[in-house]
C-alpha atoms as a PDB file:
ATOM      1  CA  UNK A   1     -35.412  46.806  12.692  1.00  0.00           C
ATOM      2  CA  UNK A   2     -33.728  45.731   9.578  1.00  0.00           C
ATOM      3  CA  UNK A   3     -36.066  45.171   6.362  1.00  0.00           C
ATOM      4  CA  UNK A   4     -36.271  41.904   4.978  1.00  0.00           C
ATOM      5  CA  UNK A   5     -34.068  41.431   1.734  1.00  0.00           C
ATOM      6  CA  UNK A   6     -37.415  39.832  -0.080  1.00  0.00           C
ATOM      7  CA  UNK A   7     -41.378  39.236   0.806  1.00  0.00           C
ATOM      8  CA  UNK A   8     -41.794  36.011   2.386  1.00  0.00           C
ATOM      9  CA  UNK A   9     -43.352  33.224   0.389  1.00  0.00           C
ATOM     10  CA  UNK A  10     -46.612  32.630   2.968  1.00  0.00           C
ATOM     11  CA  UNK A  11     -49.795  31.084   1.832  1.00  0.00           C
ATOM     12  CA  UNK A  12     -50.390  27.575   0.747  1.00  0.00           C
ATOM     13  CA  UNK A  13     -48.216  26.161  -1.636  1.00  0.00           C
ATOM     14  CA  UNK A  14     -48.511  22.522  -3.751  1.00  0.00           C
ATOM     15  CA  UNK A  15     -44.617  20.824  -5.015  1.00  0.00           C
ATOM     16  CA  UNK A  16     -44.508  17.960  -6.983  1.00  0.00           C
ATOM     17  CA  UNK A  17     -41.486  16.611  -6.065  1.00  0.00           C
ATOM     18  CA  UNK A  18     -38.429  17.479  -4.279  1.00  0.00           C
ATOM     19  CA  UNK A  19     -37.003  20.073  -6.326  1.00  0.00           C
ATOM     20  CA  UNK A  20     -39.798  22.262  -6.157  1.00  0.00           C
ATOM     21  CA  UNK A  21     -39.920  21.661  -2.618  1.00  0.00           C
ATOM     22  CA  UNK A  22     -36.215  22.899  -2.107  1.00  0.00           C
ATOM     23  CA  UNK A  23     -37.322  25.864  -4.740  1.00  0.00           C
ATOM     24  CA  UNK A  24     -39.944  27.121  -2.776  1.00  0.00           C
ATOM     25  CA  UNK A  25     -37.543  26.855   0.411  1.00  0.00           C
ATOM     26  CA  UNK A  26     -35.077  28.933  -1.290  1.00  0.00           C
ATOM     27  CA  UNK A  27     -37.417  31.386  -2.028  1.00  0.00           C
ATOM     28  CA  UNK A  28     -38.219  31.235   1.753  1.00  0.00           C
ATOM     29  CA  UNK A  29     -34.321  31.975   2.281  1.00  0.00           C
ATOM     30  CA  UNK A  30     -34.325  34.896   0.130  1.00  0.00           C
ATOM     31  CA  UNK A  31     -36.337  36.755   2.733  1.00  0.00           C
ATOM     32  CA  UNK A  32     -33.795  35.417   5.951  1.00  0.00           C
ATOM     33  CA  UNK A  33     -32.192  37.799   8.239  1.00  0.00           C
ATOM     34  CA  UNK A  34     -29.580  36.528  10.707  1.00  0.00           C
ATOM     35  CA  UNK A  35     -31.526  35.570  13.977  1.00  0.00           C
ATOM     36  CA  UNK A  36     -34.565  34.579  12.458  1.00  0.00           C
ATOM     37  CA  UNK A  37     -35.827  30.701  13.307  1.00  0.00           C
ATOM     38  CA  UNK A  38     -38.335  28.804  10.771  1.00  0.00           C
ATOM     39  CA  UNK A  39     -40.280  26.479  12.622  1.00  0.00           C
ATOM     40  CA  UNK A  40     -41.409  22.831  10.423  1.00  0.00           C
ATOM     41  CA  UNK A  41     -43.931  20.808  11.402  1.00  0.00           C
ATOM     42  CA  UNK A  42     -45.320  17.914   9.645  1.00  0.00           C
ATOM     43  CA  UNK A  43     -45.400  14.175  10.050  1.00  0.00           C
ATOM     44  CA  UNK A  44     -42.536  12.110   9.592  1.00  0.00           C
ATOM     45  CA  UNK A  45     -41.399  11.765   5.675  1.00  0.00           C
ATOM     46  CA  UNK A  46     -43.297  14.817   4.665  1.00  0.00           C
ATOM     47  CA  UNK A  47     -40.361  16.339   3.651  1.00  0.00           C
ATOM     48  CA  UNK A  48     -38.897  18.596   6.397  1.00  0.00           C
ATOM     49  CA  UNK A  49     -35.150  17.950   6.049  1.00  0.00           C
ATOM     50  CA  UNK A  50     -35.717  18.538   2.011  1.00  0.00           C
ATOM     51  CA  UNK A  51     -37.554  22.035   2.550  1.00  0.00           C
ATOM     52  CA  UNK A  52     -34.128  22.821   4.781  1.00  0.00           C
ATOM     53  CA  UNK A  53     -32.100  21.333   2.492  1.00  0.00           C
ATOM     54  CA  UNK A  54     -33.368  23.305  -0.286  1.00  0.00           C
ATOM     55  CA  UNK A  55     -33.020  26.693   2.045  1.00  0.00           C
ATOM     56  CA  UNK A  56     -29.492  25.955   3.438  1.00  0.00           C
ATOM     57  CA  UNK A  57     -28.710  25.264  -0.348  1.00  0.00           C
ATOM     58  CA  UNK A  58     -29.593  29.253  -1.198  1.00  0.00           C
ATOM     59  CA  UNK A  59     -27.603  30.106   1.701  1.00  0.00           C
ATOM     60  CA  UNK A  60     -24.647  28.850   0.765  1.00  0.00           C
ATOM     61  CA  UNK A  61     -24.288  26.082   1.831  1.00  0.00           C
ATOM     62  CA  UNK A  62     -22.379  23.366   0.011  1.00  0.00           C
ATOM     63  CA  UNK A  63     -21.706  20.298   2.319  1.00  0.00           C
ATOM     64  CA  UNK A  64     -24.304  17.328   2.886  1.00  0.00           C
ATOM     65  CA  UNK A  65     -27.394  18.619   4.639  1.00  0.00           C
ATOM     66  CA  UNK A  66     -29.031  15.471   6.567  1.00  0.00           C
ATOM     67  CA  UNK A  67     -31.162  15.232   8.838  1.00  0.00           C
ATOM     68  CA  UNK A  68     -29.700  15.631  12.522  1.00  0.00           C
ATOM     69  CA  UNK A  69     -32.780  13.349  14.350  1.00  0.00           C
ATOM     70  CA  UNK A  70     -29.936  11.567  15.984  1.00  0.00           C
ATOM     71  CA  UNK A  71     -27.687  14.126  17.276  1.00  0.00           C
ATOM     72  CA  UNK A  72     -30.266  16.974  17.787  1.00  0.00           C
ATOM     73  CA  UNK A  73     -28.502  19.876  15.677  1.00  0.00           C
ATOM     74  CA  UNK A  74     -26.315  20.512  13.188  1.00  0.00           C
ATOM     75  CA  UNK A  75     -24.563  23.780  12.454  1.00  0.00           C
ATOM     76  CA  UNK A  76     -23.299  24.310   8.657  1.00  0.00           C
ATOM     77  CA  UNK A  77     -21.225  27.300   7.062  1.00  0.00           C
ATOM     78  CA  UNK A  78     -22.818  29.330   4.365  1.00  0.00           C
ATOM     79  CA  UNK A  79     -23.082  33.220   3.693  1.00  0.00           C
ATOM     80  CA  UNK A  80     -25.213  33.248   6.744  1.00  0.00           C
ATOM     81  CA  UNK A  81     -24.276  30.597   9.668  1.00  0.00           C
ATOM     82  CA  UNK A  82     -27.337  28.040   9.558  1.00  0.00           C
ATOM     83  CA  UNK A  83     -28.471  25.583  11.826  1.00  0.00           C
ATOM     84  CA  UNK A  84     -30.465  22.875  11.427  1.00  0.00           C
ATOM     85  CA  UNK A  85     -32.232  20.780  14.485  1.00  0.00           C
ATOM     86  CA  UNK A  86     -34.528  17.841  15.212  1.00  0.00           C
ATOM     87  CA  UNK A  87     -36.538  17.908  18.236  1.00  0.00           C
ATOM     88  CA  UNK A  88     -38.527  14.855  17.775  1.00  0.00           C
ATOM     89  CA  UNK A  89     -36.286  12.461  19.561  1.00  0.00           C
ATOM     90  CA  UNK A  90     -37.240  14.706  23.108  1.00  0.00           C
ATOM     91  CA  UNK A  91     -40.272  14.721  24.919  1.00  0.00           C
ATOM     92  CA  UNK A  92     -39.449  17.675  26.191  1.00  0.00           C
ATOM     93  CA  UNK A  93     -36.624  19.944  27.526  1.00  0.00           C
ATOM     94  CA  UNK A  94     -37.262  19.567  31.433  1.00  0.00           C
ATOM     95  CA  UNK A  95     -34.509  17.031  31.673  1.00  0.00           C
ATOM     96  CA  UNK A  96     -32.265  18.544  28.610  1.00  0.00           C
ATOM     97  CA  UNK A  97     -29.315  21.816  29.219  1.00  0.00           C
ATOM     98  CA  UNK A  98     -31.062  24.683  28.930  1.00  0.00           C
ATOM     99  CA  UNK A  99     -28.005  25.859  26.913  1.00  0.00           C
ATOM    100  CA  UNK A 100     -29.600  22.811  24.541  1.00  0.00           C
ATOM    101  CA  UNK A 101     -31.322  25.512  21.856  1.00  0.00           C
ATOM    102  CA  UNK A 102     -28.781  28.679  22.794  1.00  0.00           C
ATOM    103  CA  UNK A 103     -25.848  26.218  20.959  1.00  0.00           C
ATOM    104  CA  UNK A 104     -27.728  26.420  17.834  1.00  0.00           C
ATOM    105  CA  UNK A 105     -29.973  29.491  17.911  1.00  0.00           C
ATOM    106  CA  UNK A 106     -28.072  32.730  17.794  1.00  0.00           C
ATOM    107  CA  UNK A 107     -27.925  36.287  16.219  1.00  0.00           C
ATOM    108  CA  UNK A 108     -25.626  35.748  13.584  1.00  0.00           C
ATOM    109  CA  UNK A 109     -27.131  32.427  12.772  1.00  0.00           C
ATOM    110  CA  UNK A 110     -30.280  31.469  10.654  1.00  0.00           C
ATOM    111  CA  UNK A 111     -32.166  28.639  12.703  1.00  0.00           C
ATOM    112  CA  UNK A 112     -34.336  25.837  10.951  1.00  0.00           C
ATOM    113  CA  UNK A 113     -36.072  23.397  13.445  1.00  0.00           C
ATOM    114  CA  UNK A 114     -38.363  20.357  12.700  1.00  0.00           C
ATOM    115  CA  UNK A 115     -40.513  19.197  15.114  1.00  0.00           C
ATOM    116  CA  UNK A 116     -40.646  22.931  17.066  1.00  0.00           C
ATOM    117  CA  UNK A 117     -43.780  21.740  19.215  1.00  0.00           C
ATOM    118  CA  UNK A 118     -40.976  20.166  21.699  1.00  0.00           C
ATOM    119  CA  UNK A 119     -39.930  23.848  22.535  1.00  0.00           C
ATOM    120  CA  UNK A 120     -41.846  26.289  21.275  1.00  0.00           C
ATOM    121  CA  UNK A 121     -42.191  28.599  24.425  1.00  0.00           C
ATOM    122  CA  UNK A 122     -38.209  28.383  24.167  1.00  0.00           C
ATOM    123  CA  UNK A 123     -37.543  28.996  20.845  1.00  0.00           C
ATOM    124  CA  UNK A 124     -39.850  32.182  20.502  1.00  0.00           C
ATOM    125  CA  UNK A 125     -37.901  33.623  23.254  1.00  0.00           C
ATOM    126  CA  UNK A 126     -34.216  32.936  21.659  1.00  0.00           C
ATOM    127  CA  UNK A 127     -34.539  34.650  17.959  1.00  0.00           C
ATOM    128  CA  UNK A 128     -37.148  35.736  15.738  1.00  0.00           C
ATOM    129  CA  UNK A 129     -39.672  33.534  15.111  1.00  0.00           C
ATOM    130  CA  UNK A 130     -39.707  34.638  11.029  1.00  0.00           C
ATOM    131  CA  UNK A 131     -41.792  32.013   9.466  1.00  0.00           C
ATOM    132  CA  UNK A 132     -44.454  28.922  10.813  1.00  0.00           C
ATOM    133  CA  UNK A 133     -43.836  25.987   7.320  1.00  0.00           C
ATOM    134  CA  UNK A 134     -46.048  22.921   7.825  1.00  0.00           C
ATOM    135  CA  UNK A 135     -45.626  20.204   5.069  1.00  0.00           C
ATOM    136  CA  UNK A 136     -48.227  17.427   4.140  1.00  0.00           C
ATOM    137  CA  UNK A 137     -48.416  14.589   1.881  1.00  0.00           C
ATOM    138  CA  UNK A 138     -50.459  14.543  -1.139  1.00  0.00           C
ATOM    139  CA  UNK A 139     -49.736  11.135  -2.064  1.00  0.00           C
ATOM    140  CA  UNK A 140     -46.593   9.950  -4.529  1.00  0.00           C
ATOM    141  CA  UNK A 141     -43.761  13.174  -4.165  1.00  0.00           C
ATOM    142  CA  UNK A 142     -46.694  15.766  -4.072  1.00  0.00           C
ATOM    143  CA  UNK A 143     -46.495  18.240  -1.190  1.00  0.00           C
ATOM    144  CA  UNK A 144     -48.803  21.108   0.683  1.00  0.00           C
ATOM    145  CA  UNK A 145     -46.868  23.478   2.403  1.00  0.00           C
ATOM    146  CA  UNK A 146     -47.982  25.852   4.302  1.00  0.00           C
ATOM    147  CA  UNK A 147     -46.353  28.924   5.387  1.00  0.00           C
ATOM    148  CA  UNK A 148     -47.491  31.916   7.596  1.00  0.00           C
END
């Protein structure tokens, strides 16, 4: 088992606006390995395609990172491979390809996935499950985030 490069960030966190919500996801990043999948939960607007923003950002990543509700996944070049997904257009994945989650969770890749609860069962059986990041509004830009 390979040692992670930093501790991760867990515990509950408080951002007042979107750069320290992309900080603390970098800092998340920092502690990475290819194959590991961060699960994001939180209600819609709470800031889940910022937190990945801000983690794809400290991965390399340079392009436009957007939120993929509409097309399910998105796959971006960085030092490490990332991919980004956005289960909360499905139900569920009885009627999707099971090859649905293997397109965009792999061992070379780093996985971020909003709205996990979809798949769950699925996903912990595809990489390593590295971190659990639940965001909340505090009102205005302020932000909890949880992550264990």
């Amino acid at each position: 088992m390979t040692a992670r490069p930093a501790p991760l960030p867990t515990g509950v966190h408080r951002t007042a606006g979107p750069a320290e919500t992309e900080a603390l996801a970098a800092r998340l990043a920092a502690a990475l390995l290819p194959g590991d999948v961060v699960l994001i939960a939180g209600e819609l607007g709470s800031g889940k395609t910022t937190f990945v923003r801000g983690a794809s950002r400290a991965l390399g990543v340079t392009g436009n990172v957007t939120s993929p509700t509409f097309t399910i996944g998105r796959r971006y070049d960085g030092r490490v491979p990332v991919s980004h997904l956005d289960l909360y257009r499905l139900g569920d994945l009885a009627d999707e390809d099971p090859a649905l989650l293997a397109d965009y969770i792999a061992p070379e890749r780093i996985a971020f996935v909003e709205w996990p609860q979809v798949a769950e069962p699925e996903l912990e059986g595809l990489g390593t499950v590295a971190a659990h990041v639940r965001l909340a509004h505090l009102g205005g830009d302020a932000r909890r985030i949880e992550i264990a």
